[in-house]
Each structure stands twice: as structure tokens, then as C-alpha cells.
C-alpha atoms as a PDB file:
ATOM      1  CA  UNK A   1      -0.992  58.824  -7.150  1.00  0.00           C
ATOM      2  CA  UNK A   2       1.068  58.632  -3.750  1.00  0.00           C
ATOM      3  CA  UNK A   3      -2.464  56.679  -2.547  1.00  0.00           C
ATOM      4  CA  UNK A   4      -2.490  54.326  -5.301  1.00  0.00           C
ATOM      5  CA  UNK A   5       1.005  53.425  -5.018  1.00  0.00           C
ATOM      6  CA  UNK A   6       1.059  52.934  -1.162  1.00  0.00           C
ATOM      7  CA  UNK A   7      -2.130  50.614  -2.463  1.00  0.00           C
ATOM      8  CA  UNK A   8       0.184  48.202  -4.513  1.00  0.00           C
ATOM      9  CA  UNK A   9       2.935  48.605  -1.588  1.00  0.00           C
ATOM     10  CA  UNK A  10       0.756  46.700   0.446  1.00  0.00           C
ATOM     11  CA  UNK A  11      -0.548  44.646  -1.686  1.00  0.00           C
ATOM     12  CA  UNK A  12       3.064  43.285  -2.593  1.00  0.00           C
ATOM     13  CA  UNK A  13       3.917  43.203   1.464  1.00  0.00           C
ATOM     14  CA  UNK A  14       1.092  40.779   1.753  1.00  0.00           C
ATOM     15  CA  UNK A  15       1.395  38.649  -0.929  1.00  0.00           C
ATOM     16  CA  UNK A  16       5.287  38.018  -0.156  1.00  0.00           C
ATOM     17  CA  UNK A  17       4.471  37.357   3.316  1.00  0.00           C
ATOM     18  CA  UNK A  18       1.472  34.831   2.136  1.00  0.00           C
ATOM     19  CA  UNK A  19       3.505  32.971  -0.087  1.00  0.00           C
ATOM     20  CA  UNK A  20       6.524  32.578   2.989  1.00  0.00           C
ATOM     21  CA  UNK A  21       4.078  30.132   4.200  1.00  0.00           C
ATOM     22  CA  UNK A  22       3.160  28.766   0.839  1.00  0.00           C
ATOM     23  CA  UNK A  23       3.220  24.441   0.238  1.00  0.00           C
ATOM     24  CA  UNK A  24       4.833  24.044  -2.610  1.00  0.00           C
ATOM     25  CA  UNK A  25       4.505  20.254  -2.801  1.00  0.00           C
ATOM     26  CA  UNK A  26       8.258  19.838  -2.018  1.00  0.00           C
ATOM     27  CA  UNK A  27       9.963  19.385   1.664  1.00  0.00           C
ATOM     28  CA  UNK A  28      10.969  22.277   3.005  1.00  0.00           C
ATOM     29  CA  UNK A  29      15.206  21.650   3.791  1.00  0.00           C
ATOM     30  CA  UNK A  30      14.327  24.507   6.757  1.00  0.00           C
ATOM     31  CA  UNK A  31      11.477  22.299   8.735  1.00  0.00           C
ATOM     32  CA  UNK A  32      13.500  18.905   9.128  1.00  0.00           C
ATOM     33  CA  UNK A  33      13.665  18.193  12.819  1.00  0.00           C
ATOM     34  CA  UNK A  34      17.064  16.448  13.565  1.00  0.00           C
ATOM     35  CA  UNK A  35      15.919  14.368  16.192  1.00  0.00           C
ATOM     36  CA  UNK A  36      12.292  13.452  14.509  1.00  0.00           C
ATOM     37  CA  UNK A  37      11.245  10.642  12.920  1.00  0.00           C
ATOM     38  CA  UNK A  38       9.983  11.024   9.529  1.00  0.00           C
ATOM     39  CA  UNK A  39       6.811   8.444   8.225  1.00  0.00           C
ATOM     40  CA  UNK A  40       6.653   7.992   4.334  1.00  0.00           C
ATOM     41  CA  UNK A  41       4.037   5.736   2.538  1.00  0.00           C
ATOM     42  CA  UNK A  42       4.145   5.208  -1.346  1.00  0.00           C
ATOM     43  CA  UNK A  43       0.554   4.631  -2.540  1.00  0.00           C
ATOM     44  CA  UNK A  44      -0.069   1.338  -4.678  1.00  0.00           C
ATOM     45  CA  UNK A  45      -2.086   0.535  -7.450  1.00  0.00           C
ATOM     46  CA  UNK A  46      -5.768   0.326  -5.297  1.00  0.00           C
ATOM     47  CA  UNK A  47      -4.925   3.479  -3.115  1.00  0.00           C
ATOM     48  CA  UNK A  48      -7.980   5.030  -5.476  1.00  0.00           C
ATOM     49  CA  UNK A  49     -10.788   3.450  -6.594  1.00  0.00           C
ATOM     50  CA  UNK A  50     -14.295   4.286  -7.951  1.00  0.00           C
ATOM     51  CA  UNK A  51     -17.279   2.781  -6.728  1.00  0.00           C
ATOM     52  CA  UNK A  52     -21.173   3.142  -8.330  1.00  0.00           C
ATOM     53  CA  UNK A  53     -23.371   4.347  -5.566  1.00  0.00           C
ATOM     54  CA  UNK A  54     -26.818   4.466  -8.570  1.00  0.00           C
ATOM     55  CA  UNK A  55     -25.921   6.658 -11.066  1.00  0.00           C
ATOM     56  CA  UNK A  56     -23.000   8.206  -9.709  1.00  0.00           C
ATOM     57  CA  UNK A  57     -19.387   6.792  -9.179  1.00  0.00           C
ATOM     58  CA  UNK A  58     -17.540   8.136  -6.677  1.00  0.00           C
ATOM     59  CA  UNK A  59     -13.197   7.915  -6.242  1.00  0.00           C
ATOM     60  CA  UNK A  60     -12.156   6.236  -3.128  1.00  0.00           C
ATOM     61  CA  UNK A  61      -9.134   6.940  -1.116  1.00  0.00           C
ATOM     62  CA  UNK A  62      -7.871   4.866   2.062  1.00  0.00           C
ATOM     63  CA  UNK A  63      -8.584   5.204   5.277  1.00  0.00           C
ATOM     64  CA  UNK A  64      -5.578   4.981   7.836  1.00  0.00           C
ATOM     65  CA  UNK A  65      -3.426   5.726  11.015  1.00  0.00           C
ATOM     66  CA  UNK A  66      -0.123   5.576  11.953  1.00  0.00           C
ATOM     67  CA  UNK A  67       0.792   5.510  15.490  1.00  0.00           C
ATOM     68  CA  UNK A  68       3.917   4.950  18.148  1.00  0.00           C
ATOM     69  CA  UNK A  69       3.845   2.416  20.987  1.00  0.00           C
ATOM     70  CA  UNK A  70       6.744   1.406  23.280  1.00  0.00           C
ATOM     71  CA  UNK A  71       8.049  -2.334  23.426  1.00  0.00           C
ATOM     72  CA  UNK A  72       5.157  -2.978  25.912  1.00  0.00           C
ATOM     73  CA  UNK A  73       2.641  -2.532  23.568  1.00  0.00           C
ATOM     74  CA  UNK A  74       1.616   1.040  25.212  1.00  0.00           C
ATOM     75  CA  UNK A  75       0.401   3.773  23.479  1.00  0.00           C
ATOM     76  CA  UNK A  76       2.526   6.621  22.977  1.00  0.00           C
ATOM     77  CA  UNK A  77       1.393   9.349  19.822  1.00  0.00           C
ATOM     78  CA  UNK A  78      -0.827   9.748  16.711  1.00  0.00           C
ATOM     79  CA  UNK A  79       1.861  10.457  13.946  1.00  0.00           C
ATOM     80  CA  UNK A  80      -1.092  11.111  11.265  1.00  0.00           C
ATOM     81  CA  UNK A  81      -4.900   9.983  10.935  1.00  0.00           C
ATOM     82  CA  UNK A  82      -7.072  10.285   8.572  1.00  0.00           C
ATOM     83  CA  UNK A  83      -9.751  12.897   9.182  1.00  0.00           C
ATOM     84  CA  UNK A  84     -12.972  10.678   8.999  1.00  0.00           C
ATOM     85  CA  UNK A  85     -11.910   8.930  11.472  1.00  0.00           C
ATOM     86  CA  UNK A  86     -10.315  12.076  13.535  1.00  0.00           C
ATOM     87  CA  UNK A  87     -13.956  13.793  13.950  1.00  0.00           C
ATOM     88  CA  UNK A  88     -15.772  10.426  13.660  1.00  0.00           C
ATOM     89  CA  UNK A  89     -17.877  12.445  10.064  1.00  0.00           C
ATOM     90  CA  UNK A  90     -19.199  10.082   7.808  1.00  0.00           C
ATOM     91  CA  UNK A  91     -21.770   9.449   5.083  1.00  0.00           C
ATOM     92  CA  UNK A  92     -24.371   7.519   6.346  1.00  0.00           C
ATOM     93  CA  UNK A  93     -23.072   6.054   9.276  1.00  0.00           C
ATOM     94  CA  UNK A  94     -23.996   5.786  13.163  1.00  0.00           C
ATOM     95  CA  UNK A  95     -22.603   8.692  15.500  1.00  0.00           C
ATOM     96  CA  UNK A  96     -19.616   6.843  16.569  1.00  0.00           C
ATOM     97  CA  UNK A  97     -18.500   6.641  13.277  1.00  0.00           C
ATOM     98  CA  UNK A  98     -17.204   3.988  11.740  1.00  0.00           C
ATOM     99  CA  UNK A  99     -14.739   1.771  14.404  1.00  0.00           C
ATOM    100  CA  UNK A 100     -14.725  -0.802  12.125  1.00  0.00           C
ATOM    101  CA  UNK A 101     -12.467   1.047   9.513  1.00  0.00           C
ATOM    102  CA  UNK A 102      -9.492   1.252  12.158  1.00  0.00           C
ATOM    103  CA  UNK A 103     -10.657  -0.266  15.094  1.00  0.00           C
ATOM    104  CA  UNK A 104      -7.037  -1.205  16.319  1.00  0.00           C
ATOM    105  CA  UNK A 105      -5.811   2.653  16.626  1.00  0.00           C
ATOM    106  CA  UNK A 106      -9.354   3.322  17.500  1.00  0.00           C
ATOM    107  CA  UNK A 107      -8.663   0.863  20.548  1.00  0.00           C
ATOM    108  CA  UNK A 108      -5.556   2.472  21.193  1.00  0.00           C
ATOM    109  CA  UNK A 109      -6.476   5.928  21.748  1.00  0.00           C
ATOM    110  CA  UNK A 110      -9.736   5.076  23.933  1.00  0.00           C
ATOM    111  CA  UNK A 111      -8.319   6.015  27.483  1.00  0.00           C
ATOM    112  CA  UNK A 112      -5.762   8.719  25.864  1.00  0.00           C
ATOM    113  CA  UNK A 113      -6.965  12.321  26.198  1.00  0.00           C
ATOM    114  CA  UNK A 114      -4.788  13.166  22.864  1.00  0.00           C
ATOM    115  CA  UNK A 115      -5.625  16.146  20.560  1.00  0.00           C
ATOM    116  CA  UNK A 116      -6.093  14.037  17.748  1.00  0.00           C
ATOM    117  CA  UNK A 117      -7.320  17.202  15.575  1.00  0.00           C
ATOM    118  CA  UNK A 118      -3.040  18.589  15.268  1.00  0.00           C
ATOM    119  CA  UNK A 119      -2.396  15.173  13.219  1.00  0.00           C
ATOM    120  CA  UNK A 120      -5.385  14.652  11.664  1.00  0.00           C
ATOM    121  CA  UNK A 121      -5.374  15.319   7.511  1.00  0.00           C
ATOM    122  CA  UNK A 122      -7.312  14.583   4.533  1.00  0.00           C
ATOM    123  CA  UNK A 123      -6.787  11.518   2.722  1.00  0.00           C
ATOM    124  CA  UNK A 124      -3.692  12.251   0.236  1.00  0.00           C
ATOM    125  CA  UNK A 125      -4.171  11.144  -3.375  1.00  0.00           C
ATOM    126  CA  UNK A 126      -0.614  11.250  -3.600  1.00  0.00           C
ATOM    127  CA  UNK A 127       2.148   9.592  -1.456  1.00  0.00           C
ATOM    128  CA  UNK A 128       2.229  10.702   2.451  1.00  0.00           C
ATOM    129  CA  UNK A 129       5.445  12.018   4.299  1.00  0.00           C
ATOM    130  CA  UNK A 130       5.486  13.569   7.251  1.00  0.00           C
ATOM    131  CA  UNK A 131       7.283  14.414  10.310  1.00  0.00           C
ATOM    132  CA  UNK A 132       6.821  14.329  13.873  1.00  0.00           C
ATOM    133  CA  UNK A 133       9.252  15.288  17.420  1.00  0.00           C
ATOM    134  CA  UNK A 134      10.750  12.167  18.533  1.00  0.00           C
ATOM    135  CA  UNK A 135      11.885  14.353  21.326  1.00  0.00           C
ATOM    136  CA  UNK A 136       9.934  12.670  24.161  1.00  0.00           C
ATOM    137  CA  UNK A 137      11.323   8.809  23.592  1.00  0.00           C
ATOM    138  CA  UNK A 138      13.492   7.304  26.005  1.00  0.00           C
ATOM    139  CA  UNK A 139      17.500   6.928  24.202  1.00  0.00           C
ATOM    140  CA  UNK A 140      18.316   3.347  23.931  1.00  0.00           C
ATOM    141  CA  UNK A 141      14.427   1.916  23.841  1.00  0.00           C
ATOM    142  CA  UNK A 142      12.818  -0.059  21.612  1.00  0.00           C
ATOM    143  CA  UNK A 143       9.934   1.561  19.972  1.00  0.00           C
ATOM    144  CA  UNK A 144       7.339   0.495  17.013  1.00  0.00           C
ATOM    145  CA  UNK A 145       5.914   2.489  14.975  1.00  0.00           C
ATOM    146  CA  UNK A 146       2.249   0.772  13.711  1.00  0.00           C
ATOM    147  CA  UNK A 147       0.408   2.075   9.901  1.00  0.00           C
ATOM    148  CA  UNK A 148      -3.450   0.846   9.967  1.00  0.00           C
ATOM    149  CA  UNK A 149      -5.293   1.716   6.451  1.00  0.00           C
ATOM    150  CA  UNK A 150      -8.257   0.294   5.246  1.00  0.00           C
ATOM    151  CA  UNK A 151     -10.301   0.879   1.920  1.00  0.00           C
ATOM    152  CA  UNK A 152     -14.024   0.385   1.899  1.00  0.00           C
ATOM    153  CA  UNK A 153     -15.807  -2.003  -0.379  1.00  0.00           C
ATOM    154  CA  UNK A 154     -12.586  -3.826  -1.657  1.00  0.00           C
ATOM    155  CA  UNK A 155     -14.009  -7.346  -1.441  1.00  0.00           C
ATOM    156  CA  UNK A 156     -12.744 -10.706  -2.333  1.00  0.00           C
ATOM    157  CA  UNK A 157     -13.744 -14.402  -2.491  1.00  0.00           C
ATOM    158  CA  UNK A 158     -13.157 -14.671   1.190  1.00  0.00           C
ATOM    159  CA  UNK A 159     -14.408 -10.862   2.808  1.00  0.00           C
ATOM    160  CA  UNK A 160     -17.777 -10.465   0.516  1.00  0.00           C
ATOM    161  CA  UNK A 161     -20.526  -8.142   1.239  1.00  0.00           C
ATOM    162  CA  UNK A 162     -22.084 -11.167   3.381  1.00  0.00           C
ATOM    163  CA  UNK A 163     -19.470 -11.699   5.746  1.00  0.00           C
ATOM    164  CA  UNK A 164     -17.746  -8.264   5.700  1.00  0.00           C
ATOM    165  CA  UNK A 165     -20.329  -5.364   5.739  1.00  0.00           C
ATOM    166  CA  UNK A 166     -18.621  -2.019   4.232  1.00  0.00           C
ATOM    167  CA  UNK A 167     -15.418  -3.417   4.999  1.00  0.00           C
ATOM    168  CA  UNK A 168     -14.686  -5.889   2.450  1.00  0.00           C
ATOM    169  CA  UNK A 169     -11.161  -6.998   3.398  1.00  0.00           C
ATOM    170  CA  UNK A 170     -10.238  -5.398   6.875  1.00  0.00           C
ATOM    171  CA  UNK A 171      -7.832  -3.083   7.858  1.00  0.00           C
ATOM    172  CA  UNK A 172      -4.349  -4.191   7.077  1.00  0.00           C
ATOM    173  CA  UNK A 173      -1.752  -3.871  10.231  1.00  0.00           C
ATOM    174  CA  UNK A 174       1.995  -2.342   9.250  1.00  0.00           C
ATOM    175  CA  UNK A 175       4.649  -2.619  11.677  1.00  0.00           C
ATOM    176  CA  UNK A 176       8.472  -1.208  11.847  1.00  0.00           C
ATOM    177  CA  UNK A 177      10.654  -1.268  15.179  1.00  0.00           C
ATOM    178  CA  UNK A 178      13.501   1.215  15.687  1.00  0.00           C
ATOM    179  CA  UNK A 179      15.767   2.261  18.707  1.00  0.00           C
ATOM    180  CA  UNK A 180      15.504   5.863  20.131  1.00  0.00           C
ATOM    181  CA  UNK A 181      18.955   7.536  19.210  1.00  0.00           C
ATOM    182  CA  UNK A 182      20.028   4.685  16.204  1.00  0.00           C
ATOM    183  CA  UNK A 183      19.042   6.430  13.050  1.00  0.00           C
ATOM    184  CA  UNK A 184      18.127   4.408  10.042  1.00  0.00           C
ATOM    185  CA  UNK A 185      15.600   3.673   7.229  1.00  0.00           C
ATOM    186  CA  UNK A 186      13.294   1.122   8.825  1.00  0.00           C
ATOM    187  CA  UNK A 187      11.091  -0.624   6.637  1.00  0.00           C
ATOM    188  CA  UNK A 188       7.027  -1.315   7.384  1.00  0.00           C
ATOM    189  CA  UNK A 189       5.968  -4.610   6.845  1.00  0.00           C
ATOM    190  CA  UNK A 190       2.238  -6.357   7.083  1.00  0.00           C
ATOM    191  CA  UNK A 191       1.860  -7.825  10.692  1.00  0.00           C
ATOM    192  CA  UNK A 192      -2.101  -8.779  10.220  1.00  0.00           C
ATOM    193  CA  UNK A 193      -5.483  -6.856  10.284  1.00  0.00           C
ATOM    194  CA  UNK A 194      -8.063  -5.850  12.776  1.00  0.00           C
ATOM    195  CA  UNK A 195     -11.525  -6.517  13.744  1.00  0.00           C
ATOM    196  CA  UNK A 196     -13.785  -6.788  10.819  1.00  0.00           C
ATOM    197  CA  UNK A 197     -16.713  -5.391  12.682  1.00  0.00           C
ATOM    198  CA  UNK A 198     -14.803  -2.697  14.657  1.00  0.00           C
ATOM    199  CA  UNK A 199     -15.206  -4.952  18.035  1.00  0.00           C
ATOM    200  CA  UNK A 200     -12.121  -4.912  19.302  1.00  0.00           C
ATOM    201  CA  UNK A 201      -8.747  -3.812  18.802  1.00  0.00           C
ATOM    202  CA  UNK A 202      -6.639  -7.061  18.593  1.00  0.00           C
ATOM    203  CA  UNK A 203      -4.440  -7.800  15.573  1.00  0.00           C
ATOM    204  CA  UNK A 204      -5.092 -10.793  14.103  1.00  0.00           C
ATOM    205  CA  UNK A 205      -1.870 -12.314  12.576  1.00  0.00           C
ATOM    206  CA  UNK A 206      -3.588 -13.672   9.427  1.00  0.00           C
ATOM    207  CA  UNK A 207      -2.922 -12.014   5.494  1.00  0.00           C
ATOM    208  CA  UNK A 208      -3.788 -15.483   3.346  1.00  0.00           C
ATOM    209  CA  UNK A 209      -6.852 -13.895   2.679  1.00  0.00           C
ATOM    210  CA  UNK A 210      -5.645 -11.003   1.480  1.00  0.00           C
ATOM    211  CA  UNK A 211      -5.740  -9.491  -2.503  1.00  0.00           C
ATOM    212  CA  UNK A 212      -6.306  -5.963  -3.150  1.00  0.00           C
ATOM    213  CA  UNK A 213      -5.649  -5.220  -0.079  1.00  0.00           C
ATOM    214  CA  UNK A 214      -2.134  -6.051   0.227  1.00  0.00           C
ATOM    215  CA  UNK A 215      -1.707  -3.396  -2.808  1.00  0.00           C
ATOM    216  CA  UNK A 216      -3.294  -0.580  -1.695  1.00  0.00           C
ATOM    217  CA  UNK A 217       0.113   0.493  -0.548  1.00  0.00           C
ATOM    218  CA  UNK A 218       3.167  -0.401  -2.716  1.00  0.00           C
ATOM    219  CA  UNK A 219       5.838   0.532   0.487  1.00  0.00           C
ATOM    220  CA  UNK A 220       5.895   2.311   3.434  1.00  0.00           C
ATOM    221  CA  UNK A 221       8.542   3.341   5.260  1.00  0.00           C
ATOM    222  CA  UNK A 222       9.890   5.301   8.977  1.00  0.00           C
ATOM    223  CA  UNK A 223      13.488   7.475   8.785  1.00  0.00           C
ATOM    224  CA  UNK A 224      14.319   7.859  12.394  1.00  0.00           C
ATOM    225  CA  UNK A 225      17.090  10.597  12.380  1.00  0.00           C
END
């Protein structure tokens, strides 16, 4: 008996100590960083989509980035990126991936030995918040903080399967400047897109030809405490 309760002792030890570390789905008051700068990104009506690959159709989810640069354009952190393009894994695609999905952060981070694999996450069917240390910014600088997402297949009249390969309409540029040390709710607003064939990572300050696109995200969003 003495056995068999000591059994249920432990039991009870580990599942209290599991469920300390538990995601309940909520923020946790306890892990807010007062000097971080929190991302948030409300999905839109074409964050998912289906697509028919034969018989099967398969839900889509967005590709995308989000990244910090100083006020001379230089690259400073990965605040979150999706895993496909993390570890470069995709269906059915050459070994470097797929460039063309983000090619501007994929530009970015070319000559910075970053461990890319502490921000990367799956896609989120849901809305995205998280948090990162602002800790390392420079008080009284201007910084930006860039979103890149991209959904495969979403083609228009102008990007069509021709002219735009998996792509459809490219990846959509966000952009939001804050100060380090002024906090405030900064909003993200569409800048442009990048390459459509992943050559290069210039943003090109064009959205007429934009549609679904421009609602794969309904607002996004940096709090800079």
C-alpha cells in the first residue's frame, strides 16, 4: 500500500510540475519583458486557404518573417519566421528552398551568422503575438521593424501562373518605425513586395496589383514598451 501510494505521489509531483510549463493559449502576465517589444498580427480573411493538388485539397497557411533593422537599413534580429523557410524543408522544391517566398528577409540574413532555429515557429492558424528583448537597441534611435508574408498560389489578373510561378502575388512588405526608449502602439502598414522569383531582396514600392493579398492579414501591429 505504502508502494502504491508513493506511486501516485509521484505521479502528482510530475504532473504539477508539467503543467507549470503548460501554454494555455493566454499571455502569461509573469513573461512580459518591460523593456521588449511585443509583435502582434491579426490574421485576415485569406490567412487559410485550400488548394486541389488531384484529388486531395490541402489548407494553406502564410508564409512570413518579421525582422528589426536600424535607420540605415542594417540588419539587426529575426523577431519570428516561419519554419519552412527557417530549415529551408519543402514539398517539392530545390535544396535551397524556396527564396522566392521571402526573398527580402532571405536577403537580409545572408551574411548574418544568426540562430534562426530560437525564432523559428510553425505557421499559426490563429493570430501571432510574440515577444522579443529590445535590450540591445541604442536609447534615442530610430528603428523599423519589417513583417514579410506571402501565401502560395493566390493569383490574380495581373500575378497568374504564367508570370508568377508558385507565387501568385508576391510577398507583401509591412513596415512600422519606433524610437528605442518611447513606448507606444505602432501600427504596420504595406510598404511594397519583393522579388517574384526570389532574385533579389529589394522592395519594390508597388501594391496596385494587389487583391487577396492585401487581406491575408486584416492588421498587424508592434507595442514597444
Amino acid at each position: 500500500m505504502k508502494n502504491f501510494n508513493l506511486l501516485f505521489l509521484v505521479i502528482g509531483v510530475i504532473m504539477i510540475t508539467s503543467c507549470l510549463g503548460c501554454n494555455t493559449g493566454g499571455k502569461n502576465p509573469h513573461s512580459v519583458n518591460p523593456n521588449g517589444i511585443e509583435l502582434s498580427v491579426e490574421p485576415g480573411p485569406n490567412w487559410v486557404g485550400k488548394r486541389k493538388f488531384f484529388i486531395f485539397s490541402l489548407k494553406r497557411t502564410p508564409q512570413m518573417a518579421a525582422w528589426v533593422e536600424d535607420s540605415q537599413g542594417n540588419y539587426i534580429s529575426t523577431i519570428i519566421v516561419t519554419n519552412k523557410n527557417a530549415k529551408k524543408k519543402w514539398l517539392s522544391a530545390p535544396k535551397e528552398g524556396r527564396p522566392e517566398a521571402l526573398p527580402v528577409w532571405n536577403y537580409k540574413i545572408q551574411n548574418n551568422t544568426i540562430e534562426i532555429d530560437t525564432v523559428s515557429a510553425a505557421t499559426s492558424k490563429g493570430a501571432v503575438d510574440v515577444q522579443i528583448d529590445n535590450g540591445s537597441l541604442i536609447n534615442g534611435q530610430e528603428y523599423s521593424v519589417y513583417l514579410e508574408i506571402n501565401f502560395a498560389f493566390d493569383y490574380n489578373e495581373f500575378w497568374t501562373e504564367a508570370n508568377s510561378g508558385v507565387n501568385g502575388q508576391p510577398s507583401l512588405i509591412y513596415q512600422g518605425k519606433f524610437t528605442q526608449g518611447t513606448s507606444g502602439k505602432i501600427k504596420l502598414i504595406p510598404i511594397g513586395h519583393g522579388s517574384i522569383d526570389g532574385s533579389d531582396g529589394n522592395i519594390v514600392n508597388e501594391l496596385d496589383s494587389f487583391t487577396t493579398a492585401l487581406t491575408i492579414i486584416n492588421d498587424a501591429y508592434i507595442i514597444v514598451n
